[in-house]
PDB file of N, CA and C in Angstrom:
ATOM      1  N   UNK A   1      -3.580   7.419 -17.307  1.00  0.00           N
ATOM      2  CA  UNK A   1      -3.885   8.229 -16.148  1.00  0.00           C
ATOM      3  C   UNK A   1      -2.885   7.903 -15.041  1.00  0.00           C
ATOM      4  N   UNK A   2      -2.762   8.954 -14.147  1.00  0.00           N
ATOM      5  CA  UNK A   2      -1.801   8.618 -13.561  1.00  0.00           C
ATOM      6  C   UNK A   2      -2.144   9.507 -11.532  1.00  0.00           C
ATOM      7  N   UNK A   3      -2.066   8.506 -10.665  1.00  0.00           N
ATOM      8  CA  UNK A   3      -2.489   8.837  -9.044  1.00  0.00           C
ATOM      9  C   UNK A   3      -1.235  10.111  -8.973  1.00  0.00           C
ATOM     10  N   UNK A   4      -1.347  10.862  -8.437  1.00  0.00           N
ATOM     11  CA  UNK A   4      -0.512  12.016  -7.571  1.00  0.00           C
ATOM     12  C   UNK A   4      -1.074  12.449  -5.779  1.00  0.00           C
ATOM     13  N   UNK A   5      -0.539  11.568  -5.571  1.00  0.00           N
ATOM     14  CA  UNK A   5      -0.863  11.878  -3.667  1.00  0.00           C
ATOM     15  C   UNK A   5      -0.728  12.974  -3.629  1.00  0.00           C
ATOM     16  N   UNK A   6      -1.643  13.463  -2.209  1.00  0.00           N
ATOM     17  CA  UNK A   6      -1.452  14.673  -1.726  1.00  0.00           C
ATOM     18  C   UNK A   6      -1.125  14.599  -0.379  1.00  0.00           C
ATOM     19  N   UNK A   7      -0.607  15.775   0.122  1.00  0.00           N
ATOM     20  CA  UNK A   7       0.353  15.614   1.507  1.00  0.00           C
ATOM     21  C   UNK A   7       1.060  14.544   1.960  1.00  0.00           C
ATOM     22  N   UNK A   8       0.046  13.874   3.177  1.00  0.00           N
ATOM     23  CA  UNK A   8       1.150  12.962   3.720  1.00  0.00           C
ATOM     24  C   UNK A   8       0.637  11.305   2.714  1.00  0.00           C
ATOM     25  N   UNK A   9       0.212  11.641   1.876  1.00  0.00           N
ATOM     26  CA  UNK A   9      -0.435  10.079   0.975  1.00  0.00           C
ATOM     27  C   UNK A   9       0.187   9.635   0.764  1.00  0.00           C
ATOM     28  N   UNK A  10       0.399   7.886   0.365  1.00  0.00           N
ATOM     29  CA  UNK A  10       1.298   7.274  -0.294  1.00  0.00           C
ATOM     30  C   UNK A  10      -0.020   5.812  -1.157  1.00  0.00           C
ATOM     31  N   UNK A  11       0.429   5.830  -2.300  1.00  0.00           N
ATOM     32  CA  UNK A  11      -0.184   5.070  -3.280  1.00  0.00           C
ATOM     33  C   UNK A  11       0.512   3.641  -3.474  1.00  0.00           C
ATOM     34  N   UNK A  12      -0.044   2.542  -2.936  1.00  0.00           N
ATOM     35  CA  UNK A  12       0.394   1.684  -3.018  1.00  0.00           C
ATOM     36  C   UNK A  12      -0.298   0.812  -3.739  1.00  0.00           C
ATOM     37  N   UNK A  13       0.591  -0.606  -4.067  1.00  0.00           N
ATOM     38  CA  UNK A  13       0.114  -1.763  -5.367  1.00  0.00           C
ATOM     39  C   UNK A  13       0.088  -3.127  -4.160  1.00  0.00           C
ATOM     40  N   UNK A  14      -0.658  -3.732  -3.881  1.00  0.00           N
ATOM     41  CA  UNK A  14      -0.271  -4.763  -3.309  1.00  0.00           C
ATOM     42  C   UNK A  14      -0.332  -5.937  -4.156  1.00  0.00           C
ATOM     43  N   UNK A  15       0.874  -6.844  -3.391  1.00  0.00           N
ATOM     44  CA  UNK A  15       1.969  -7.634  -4.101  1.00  0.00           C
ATOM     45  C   UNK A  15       0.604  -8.198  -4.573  1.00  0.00           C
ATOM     46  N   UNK A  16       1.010  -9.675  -5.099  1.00  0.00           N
ATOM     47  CA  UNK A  16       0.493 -10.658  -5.950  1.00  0.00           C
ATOM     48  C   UNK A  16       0.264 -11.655  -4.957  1.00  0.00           C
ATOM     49  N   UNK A  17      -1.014 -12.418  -4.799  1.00  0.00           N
ATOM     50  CA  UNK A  17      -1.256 -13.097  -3.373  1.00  0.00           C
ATOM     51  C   UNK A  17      -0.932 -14.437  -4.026  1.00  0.00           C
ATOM     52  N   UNK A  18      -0.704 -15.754  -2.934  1.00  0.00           N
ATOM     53  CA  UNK A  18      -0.339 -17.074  -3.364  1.00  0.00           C
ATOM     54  C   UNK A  18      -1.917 -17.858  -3.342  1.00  0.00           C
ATOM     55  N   UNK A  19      -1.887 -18.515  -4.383  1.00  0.00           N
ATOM     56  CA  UNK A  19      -3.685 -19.006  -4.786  1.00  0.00           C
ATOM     57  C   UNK A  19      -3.277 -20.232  -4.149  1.00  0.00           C
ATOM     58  N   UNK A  20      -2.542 -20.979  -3.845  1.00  0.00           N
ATOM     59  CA  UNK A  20      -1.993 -22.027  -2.590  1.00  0.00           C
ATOM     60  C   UNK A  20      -1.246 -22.156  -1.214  1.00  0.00           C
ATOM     61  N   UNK A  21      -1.191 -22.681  -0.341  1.00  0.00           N
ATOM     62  CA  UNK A  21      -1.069 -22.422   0.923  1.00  0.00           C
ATOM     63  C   UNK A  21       0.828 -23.362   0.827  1.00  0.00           C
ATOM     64  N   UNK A  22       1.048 -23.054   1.868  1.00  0.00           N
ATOM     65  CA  UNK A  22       2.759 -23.909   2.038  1.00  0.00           C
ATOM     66  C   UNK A  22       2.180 -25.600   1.543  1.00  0.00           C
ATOM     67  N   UNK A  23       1.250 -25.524   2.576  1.00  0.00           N
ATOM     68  CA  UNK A  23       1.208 -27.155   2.447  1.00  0.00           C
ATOM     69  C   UNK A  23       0.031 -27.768   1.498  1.00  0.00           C
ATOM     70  N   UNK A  24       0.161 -26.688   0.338  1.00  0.00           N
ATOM     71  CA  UNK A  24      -0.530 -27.198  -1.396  1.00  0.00           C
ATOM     72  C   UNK A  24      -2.280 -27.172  -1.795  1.00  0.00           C
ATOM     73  N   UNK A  25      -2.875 -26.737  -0.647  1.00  0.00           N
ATOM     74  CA  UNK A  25      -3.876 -26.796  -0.571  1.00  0.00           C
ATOM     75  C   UNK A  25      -4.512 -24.677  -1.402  1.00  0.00           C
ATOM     76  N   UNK A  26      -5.357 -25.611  -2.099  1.00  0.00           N
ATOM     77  CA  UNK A  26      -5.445 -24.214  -2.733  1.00  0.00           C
ATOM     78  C   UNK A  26      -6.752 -23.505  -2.317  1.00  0.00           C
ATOM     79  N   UNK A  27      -6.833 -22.582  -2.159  1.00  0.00           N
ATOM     80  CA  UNK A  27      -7.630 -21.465  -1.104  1.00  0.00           C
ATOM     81  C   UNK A  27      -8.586 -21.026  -2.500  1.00  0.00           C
ATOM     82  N   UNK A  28      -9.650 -21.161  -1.998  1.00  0.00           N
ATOM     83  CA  UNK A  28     -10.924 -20.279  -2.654  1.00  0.00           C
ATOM     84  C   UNK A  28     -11.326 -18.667  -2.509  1.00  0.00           C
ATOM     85  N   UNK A  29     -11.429 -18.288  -3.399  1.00  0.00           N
ATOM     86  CA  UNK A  29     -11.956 -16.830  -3.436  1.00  0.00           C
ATOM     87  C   UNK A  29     -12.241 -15.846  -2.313  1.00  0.00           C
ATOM     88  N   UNK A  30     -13.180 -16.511  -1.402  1.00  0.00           N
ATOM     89  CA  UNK A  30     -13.738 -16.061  -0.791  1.00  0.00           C
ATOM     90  C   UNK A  30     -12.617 -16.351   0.749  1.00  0.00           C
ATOM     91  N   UNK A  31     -12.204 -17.471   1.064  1.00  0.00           N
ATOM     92  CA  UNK A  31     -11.120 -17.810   2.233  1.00  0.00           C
ATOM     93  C   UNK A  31      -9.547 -17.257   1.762  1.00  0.00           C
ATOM     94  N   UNK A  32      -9.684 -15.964   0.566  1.00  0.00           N
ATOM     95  CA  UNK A  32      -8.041 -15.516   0.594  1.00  0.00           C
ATOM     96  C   UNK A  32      -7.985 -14.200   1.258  1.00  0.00           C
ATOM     97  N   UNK A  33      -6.933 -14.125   2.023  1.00  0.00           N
ATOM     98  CA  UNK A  33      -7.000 -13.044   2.789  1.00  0.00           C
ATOM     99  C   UNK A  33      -5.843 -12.191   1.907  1.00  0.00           C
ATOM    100  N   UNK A  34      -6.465 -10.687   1.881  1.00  0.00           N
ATOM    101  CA  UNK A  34      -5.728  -9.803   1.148  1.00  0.00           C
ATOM    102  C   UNK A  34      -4.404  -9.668   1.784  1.00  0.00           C
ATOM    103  N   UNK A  35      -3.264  -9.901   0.977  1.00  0.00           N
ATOM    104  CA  UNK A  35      -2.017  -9.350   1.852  1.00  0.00           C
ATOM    105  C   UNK A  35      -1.430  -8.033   1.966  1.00  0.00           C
ATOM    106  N   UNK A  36      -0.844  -7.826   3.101  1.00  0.00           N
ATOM    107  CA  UNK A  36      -0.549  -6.665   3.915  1.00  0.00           C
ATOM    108  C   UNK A  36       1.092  -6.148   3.223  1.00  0.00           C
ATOM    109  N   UNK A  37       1.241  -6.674   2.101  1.00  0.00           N
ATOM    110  CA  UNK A  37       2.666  -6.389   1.546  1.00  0.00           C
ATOM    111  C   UNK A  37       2.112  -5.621   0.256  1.00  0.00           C
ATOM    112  N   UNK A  38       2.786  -4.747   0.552  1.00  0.00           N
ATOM    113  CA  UNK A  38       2.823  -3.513  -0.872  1.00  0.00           C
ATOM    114  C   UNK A  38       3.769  -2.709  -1.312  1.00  0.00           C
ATOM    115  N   UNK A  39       3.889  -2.243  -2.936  1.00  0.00           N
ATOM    116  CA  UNK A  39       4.662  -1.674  -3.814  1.00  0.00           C
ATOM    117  C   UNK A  39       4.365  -0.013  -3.448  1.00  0.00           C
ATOM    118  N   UNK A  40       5.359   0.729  -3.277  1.00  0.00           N
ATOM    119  CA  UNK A  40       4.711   2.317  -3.183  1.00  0.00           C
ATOM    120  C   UNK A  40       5.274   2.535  -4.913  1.00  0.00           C
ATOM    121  N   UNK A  41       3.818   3.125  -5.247  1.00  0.00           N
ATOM    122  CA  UNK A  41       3.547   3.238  -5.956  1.00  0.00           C
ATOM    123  C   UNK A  41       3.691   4.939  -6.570  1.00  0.00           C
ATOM    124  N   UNK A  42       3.713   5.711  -5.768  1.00  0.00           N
ATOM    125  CA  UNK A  42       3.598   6.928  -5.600  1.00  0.00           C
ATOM    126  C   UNK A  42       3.780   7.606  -4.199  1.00  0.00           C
ATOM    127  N   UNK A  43       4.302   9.048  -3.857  1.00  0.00           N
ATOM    128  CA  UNK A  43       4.348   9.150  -2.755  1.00  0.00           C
ATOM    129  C   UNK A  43       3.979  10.479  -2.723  1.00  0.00           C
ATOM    130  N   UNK A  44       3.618  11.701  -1.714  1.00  0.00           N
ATOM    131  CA  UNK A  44       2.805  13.025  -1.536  1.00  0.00           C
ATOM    132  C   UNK A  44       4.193  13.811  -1.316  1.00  0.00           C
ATOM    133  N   UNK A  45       3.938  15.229  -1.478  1.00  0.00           N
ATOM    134  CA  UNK A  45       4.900  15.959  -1.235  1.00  0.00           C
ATOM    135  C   UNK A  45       5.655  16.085   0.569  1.00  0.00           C
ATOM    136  N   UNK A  46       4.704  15.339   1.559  1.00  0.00           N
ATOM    137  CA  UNK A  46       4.558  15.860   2.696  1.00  0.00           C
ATOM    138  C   UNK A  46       4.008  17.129   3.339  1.00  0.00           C
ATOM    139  N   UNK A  47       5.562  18.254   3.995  1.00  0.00           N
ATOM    140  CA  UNK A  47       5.069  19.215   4.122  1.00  0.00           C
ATOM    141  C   UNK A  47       4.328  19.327   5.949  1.00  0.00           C
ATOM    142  N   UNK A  48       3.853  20.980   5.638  1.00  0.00           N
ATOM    143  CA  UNK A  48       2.716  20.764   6.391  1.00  0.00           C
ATOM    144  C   UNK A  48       1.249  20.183   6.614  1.00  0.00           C
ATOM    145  N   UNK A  49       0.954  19.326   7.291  1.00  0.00           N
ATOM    146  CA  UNK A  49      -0.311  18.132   7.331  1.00  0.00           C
ATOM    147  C   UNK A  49      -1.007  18.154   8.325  1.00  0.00           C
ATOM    148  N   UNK A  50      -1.908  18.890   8.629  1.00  0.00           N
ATOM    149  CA  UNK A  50      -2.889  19.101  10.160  1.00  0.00           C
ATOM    150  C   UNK A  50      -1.852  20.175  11.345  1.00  0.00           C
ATOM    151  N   UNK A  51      -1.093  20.930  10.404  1.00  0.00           N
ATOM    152  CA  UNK A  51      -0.613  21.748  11.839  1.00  0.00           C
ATOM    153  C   UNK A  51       0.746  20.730  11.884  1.00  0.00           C
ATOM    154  N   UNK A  52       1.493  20.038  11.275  1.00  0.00           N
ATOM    155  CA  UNK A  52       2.278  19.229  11.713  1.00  0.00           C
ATOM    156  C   UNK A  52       3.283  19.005  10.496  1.00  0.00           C
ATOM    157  N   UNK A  53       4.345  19.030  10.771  1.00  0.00           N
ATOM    158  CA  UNK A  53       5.632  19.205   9.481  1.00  0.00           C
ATOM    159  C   UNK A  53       5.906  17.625   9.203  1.00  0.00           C
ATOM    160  N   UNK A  54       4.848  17.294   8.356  1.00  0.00           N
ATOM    161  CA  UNK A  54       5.409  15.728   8.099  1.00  0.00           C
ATOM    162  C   UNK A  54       7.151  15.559   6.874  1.00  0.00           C
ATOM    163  N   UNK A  55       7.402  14.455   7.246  1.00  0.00           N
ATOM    164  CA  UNK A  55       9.033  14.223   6.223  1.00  0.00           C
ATOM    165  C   UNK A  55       8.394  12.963   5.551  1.00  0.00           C
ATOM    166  N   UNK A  56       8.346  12.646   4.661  1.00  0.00           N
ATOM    167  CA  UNK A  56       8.059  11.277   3.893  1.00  0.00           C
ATOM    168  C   UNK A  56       9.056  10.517   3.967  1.00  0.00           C
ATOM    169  N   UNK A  57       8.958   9.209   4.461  1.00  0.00           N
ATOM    170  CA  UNK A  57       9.865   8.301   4.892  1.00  0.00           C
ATOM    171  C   UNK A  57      10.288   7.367   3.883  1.00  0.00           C
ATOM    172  N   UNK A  58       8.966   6.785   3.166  1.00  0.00           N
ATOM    173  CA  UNK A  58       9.162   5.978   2.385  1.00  0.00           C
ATOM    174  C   UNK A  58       9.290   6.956   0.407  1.00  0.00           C
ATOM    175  N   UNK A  59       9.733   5.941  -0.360  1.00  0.00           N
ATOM    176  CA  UNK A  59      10.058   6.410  -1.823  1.00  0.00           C
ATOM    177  C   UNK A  59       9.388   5.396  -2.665  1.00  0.00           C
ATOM    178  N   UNK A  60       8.947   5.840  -3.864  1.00  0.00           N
ATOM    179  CA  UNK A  60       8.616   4.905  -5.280  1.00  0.00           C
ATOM    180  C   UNK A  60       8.981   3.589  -5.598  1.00  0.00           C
ATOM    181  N   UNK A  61       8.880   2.234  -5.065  1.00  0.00           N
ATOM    182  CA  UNK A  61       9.516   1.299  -4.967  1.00  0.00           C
ATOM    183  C   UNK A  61       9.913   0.198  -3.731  1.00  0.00           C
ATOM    184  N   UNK A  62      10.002   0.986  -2.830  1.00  0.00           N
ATOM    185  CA  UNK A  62       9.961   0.637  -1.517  1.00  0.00           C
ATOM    186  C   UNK A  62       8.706  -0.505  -1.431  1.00  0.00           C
ATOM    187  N   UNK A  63       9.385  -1.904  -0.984  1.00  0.00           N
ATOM    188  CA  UNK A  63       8.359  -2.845  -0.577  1.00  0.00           C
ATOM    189  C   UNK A  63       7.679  -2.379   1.038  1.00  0.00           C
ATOM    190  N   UNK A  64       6.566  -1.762   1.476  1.00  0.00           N
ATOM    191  CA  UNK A  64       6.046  -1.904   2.404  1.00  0.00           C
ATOM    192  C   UNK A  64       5.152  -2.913   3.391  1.00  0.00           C
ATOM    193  N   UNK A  65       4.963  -2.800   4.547  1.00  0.00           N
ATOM    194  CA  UNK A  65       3.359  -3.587   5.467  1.00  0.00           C
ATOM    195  C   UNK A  65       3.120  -2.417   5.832  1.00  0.00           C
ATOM    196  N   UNK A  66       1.572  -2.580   5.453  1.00  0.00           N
ATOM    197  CA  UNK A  66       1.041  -1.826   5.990  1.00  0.00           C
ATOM    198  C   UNK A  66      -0.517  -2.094   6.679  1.00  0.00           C
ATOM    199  N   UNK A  67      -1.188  -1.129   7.572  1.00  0.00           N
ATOM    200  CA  UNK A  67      -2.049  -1.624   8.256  1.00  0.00           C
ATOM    201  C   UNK A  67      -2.654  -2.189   7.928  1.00  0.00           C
ATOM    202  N   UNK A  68      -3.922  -3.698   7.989  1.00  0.00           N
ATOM    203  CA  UNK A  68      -4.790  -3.949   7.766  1.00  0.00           C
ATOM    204  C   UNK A  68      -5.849  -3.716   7.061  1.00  0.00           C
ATOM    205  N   UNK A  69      -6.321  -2.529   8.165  1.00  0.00           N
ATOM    206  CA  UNK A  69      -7.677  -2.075   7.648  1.00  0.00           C
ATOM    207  C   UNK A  69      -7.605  -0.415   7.283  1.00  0.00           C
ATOM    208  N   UNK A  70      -6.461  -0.111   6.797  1.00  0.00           N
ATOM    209  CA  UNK A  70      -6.281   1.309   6.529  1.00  0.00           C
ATOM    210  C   UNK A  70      -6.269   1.619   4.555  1.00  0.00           C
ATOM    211  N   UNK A  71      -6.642   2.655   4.639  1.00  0.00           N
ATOM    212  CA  UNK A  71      -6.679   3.595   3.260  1.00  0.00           C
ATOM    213  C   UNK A  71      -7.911   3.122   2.352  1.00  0.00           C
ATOM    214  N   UNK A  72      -7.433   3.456   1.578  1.00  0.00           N
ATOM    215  CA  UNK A  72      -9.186   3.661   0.221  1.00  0.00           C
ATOM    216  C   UNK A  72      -8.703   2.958  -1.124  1.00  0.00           C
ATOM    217  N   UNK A  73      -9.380   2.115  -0.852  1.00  0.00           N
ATOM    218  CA  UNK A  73      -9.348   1.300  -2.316  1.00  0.00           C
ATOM    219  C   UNK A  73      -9.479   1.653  -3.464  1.00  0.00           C
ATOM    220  N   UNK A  74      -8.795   1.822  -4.976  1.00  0.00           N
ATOM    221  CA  UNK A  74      -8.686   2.557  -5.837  1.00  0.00           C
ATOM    222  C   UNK A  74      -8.982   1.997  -6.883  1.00  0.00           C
ATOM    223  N   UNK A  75      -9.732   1.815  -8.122  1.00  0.00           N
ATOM    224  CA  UNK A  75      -9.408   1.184  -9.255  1.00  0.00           C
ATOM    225  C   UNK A  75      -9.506   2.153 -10.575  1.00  0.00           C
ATOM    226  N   UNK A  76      -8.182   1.933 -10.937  1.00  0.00           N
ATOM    227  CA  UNK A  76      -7.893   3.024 -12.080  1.00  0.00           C
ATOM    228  C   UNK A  76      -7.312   1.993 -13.303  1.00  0.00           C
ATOM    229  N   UNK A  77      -7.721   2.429 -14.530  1.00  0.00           N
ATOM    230  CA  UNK A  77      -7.284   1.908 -15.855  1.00  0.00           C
ATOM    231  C   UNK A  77      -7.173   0.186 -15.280  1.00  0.00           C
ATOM    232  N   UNK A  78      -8.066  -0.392 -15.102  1.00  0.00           N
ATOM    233  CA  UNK A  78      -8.238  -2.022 -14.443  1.00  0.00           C
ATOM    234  C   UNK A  78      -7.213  -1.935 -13.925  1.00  0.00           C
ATOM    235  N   UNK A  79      -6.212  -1.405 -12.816  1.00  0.00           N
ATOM    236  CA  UNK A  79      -5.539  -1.464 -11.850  1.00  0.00           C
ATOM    237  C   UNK A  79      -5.921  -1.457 -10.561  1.00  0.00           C
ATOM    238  N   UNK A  80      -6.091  -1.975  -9.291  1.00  0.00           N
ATOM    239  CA  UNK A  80      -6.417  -1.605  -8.137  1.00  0.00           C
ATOM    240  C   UNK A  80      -5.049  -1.042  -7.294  1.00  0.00           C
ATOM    241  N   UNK A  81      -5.343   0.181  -6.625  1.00  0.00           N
ATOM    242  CA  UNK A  81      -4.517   0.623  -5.533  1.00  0.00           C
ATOM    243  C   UNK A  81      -5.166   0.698  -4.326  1.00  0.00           C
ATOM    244  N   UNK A  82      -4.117   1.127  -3.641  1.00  0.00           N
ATOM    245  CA  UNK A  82      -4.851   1.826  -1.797  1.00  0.00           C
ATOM    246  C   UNK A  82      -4.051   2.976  -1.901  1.00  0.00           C
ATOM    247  N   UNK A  83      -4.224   4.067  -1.418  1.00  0.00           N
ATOM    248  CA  UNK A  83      -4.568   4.763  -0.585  1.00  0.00           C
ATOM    249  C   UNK A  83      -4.391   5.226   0.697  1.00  0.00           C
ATOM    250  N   UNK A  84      -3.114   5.457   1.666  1.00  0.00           N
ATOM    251  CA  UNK A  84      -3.054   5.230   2.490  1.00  0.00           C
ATOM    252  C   UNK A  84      -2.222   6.676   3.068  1.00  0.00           C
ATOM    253  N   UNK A  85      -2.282   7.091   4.412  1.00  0.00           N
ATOM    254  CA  UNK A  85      -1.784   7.820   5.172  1.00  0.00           C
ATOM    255  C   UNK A  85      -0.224   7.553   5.073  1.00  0.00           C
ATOM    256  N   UNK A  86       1.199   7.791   5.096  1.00  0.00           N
ATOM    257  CA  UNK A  86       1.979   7.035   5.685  1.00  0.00           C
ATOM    258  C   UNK A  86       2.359   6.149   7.125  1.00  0.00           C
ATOM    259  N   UNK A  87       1.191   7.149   7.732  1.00  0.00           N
ATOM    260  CA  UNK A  87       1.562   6.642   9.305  1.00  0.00           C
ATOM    261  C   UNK A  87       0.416   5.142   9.546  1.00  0.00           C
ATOM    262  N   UNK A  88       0.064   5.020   8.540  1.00  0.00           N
ATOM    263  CA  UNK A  88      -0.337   3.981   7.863  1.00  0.00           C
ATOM    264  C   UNK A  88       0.547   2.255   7.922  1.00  0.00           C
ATOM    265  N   UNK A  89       1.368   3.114   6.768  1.00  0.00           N
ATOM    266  CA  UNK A  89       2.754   2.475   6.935  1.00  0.00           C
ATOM    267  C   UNK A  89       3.454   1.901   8.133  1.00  0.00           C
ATOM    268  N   UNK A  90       3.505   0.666   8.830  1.00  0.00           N
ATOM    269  CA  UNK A  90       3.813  -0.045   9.593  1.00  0.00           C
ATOM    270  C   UNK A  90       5.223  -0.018   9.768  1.00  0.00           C
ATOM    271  N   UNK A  91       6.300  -0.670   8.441  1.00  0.00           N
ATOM    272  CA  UNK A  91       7.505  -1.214   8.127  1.00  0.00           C
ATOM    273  C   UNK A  91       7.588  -1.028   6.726  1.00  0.00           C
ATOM    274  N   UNK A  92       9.449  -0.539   6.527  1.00  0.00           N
ATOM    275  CA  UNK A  92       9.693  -1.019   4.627  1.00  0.00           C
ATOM    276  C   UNK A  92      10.244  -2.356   4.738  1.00  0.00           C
ATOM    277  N   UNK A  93      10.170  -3.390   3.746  1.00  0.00           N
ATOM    278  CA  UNK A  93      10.638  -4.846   3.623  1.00  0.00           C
ATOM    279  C   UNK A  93      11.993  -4.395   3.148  1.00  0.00           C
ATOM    280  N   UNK A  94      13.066  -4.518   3.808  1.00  0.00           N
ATOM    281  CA  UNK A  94      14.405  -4.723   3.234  1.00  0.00           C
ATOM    282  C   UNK A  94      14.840  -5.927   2.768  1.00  0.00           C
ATOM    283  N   UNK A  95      15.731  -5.942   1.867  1.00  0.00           N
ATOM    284  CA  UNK A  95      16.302  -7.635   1.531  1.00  0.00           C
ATOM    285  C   UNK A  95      17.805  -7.690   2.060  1.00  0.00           C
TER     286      UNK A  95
END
Protein backbone atom coordinates (compact mmCIF):
# COMPACT_ATOMS: atom_id res chain seq x y z
CA UNK A 1 0.00 0.00 0.00
CA UNK A 2 1.12 3.08 -0.67
CA UNK A 3 0.17 7.18 1.13
CA UNK A 4 -0.57 9.77 -1.86
CA UNK A 5 -0.99 13.31 -0.22
CA UNK A 6 -3.42 15.57 -1.20
CA UNK A 7 -2.91 19.29 -1.88
CA UNK A 8 -0.70 21.02 0.29
CA UNK A 9 0.22 17.40 2.39
CA UNK A 10 3.45 16.09 2.91
CA UNK A 11 4.01 12.41 4.38
CA UNK A 12 6.68 12.09 6.54
CA UNK A 13 8.91 9.08 8.38
CA UNK A 14 10.49 10.27 11.46
CA UNK A 15 14.11 9.52 11.88
CA UNK A 16 15.15 6.74 14.32
CA UNK A 17 15.30 8.16 18.01
CA UNK A 18 18.62 7.58 20.30
CA UNK A 19 17.51 4.92 23.24
CA UNK A 20 20.63 6.80 25.12
CA UNK A 21 21.35 10.26 26.03
CA UNK A 22 25.12 12.03 25.14
CA UNK A 23 26.09 11.30 28.55
CA UNK A 24 25.08 7.22 28.33
CA UNK A 25 22.27 7.16 30.37
CA UNK A 26 19.53 5.26 28.74
CA UNK A 27 15.97 6.77 28.66
CA UNK A 28 12.83 4.68 29.29
CA UNK A 29 9.82 4.39 27.18
CA UNK A 30 7.81 6.55 28.62
CA UNK A 31 10.72 9.73 29.30
CA UNK A 32 11.59 9.52 25.22
CA UNK A 33 10.58 12.39 23.57
CA UNK A 34 9.48 11.89 19.91
CA UNK A 35 11.90 13.66 17.56
CA UNK A 36 11.07 16.56 15.45
CA UNK A 37 13.43 15.28 12.48
CA UNK A 38 11.80 13.66 9.51
CA UNK A 39 12.14 11.80 6.07
CA UNK A 40 9.48 13.25 3.39
CA UNK A 41 8.18 10.53 2.50
CA UNK A 42 5.74 11.66 -0.05
CA UNK A 43 4.64 15.01 -1.13
CA UNK A 44 0.83 16.56 -2.55
CA UNK A 45 0.42 18.03 -5.83
CA UNK A 46 -0.02 21.61 -4.21
CA UNK A 47 -1.96 23.80 -6.44
CA UNK A 48 -4.89 25.62 -5.35
CA UNK A 49 -5.46 25.11 -1.30
CA UNK A 50 -8.21 27.27 0.54
CA UNK A 51 -8.38 30.03 -2.17
CA UNK A 52 -4.55 30.16 -2.17
CA UNK A 53 -1.89 28.98 -4.96
CA UNK A 54 0.35 26.88 -2.80
CA UNK A 55 4.17 25.79 -4.57
CA UNK A 56 5.55 22.71 -2.66
CA UNK A 57 8.81 23.51 -1.29
CA UNK A 58 9.99 20.47 -0.05
CA UNK A 59 10.65 16.86 -2.33
CA UNK A 60 10.80 12.90 -1.55
CA UNK A 61 13.85 12.67 0.59
CA UNK A 62 14.39 15.89 1.96
CA UNK A 63 15.45 15.59 5.75
CA UNK A 64 12.91 17.96 7.50
CA UNK A 65 11.83 19.74 11.39
CA UNK A 66 8.90 19.97 11.72
CA UNK A 67 6.32 21.30 14.22
CA UNK A 68 5.86 19.60 17.39
CA UNK A 69 2.47 19.10 17.77
CA UNK A 70 1.33 19.15 14.12
CA UNK A 71 -0.27 16.46 11.61
CA UNK A 72 -1.98 12.94 12.06
CA UNK A 73 -0.37 10.02 12.99
CA UNK A 74 -0.48 7.16 10.49
CA UNK A 75 0.12 3.46 10.75
CA UNK A 76 0.21 1.62 7.55
CA UNK A 77 1.65 -2.00 6.70
CA UNK A 78 3.46 -1.77 10.57
CA UNK A 79 4.93 1.52 9.41
CA UNK A 80 4.13 4.73 11.31
CA UNK A 81 3.89 8.17 9.44
CA UNK A 82 2.60 11.84 10.05
CA UNK A 83 0.78 13.68 8.18
CA UNK A 84 1.39 17.08 7.97
CA UNK A 85 0.44 20.49 6.25
CA UNK A 86 3.73 21.83 4.69
CA UNK A 87 3.44 25.03 6.46
CA UNK A 88 3.89 22.59 9.03
CA UNK A 89 7.26 22.24 7.91
CA UNK A 90 9.55 24.49 9.97
CA UNK A 91 13.17 23.87 8.06
CA UNK A 92 14.89 21.23 5.40
CA UNK A 93 18.21 19.73 7.22
CA UNK A 94 20.95 20.42 4.71
CA UNK A 95 24.41 18.71 5.06
Amino acid sequence: MKLKPLGDKVVLKQMVEEETTKSGIILAGAAKEKPQQAEVIAVGPGGMVDGKDVKMEVKVGDQVIYSKYAGTEVKLDGEEYIVVKQNDIVAIVEE
